[in-house]
Protein backbone atom coordinates (compact mmCIF):
# COMPACT_ATOMS: atom_id res chain seq x y z
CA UNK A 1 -8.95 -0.40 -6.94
CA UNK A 2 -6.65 1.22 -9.38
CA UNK A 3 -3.56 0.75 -7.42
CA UNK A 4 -2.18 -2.64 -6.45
CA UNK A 5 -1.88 -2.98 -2.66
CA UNK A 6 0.58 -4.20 -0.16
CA UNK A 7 -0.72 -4.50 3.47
CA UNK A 8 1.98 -5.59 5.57
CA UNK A 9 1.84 -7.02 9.09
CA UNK A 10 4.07 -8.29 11.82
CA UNK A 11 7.01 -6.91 11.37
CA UNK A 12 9.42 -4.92 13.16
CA UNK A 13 9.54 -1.33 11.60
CA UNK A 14 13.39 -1.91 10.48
CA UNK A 15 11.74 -5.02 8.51
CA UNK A 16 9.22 -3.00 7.32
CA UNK A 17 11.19 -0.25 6.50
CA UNK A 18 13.47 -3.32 4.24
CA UNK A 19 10.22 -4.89 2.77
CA UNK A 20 9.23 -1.43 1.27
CA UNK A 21 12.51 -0.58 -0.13
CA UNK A 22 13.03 -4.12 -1.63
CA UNK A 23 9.63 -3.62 -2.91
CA UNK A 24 10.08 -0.27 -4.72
CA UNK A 25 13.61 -1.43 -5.78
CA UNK A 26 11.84 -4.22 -7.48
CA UNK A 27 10.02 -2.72 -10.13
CA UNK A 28 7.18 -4.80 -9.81
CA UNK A 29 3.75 -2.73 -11.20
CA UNK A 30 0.55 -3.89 -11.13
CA UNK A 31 -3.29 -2.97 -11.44
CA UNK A 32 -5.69 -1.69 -14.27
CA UNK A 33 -4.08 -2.95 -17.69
CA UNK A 34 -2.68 -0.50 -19.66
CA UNK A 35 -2.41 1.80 -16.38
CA UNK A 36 -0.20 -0.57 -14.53
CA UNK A 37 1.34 1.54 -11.19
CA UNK A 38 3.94 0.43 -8.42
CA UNK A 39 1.63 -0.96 -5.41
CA UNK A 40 0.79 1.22 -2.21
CA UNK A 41 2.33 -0.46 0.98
CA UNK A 42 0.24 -0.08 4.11
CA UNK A 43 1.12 -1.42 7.56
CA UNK A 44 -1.73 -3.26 9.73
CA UNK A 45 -2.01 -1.24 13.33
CA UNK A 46 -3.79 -2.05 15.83
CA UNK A 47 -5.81 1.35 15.93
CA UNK A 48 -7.67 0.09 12.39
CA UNK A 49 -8.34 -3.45 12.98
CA UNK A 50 -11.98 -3.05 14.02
CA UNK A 51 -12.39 -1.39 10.20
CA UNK A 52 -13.37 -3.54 7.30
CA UNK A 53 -11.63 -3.89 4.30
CA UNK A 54 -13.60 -1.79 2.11
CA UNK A 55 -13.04 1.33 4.88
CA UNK A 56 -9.28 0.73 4.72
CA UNK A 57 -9.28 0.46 0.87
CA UNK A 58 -10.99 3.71 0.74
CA UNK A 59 -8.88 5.46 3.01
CA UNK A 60 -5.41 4.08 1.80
CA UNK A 61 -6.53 4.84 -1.70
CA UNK A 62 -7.50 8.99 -0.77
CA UNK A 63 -4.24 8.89 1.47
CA UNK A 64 -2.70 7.60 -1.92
CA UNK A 65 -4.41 10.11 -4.33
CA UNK A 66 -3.77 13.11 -2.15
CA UNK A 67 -0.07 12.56 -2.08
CA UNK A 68 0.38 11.86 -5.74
CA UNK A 69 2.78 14.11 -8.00
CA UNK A 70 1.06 16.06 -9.59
């Protein structure tokens, strides 16, 4: 994974909503040295807990890709 990765769960989505902004407003940058890149943020829902981790890497990672500036 080229793209550090935030999965959040258990909050409300004001809380949510405050954890993303706080973590964009932070800076903080991550991954493959040299290529570091501010983290995805993905919230746990109920609809893809039966998926495995690999699945949900995979699709947050595409999701990520596809919306990418150019």
């Amino acid at each position: 994974m080229k793209v550090p990765l935030v999965l959040i769960s258990g909050l409300t989505p004001v809380q949510v909503s405050g954890c993303v902004k706080a973590i964009v407003g932070s800076g903080i940058k991550g991954g493959v040295p040299g290529a570091e890149a501010a983290p995805m943020c993905a919230i746990a829902v109920p609809k893809a807990l039966d998926k495995s981790m690999a699945q949900l890497i995979d699709e947050l990672c595409g999701d990520h890709m596809a919306n990418a500036p150019p």
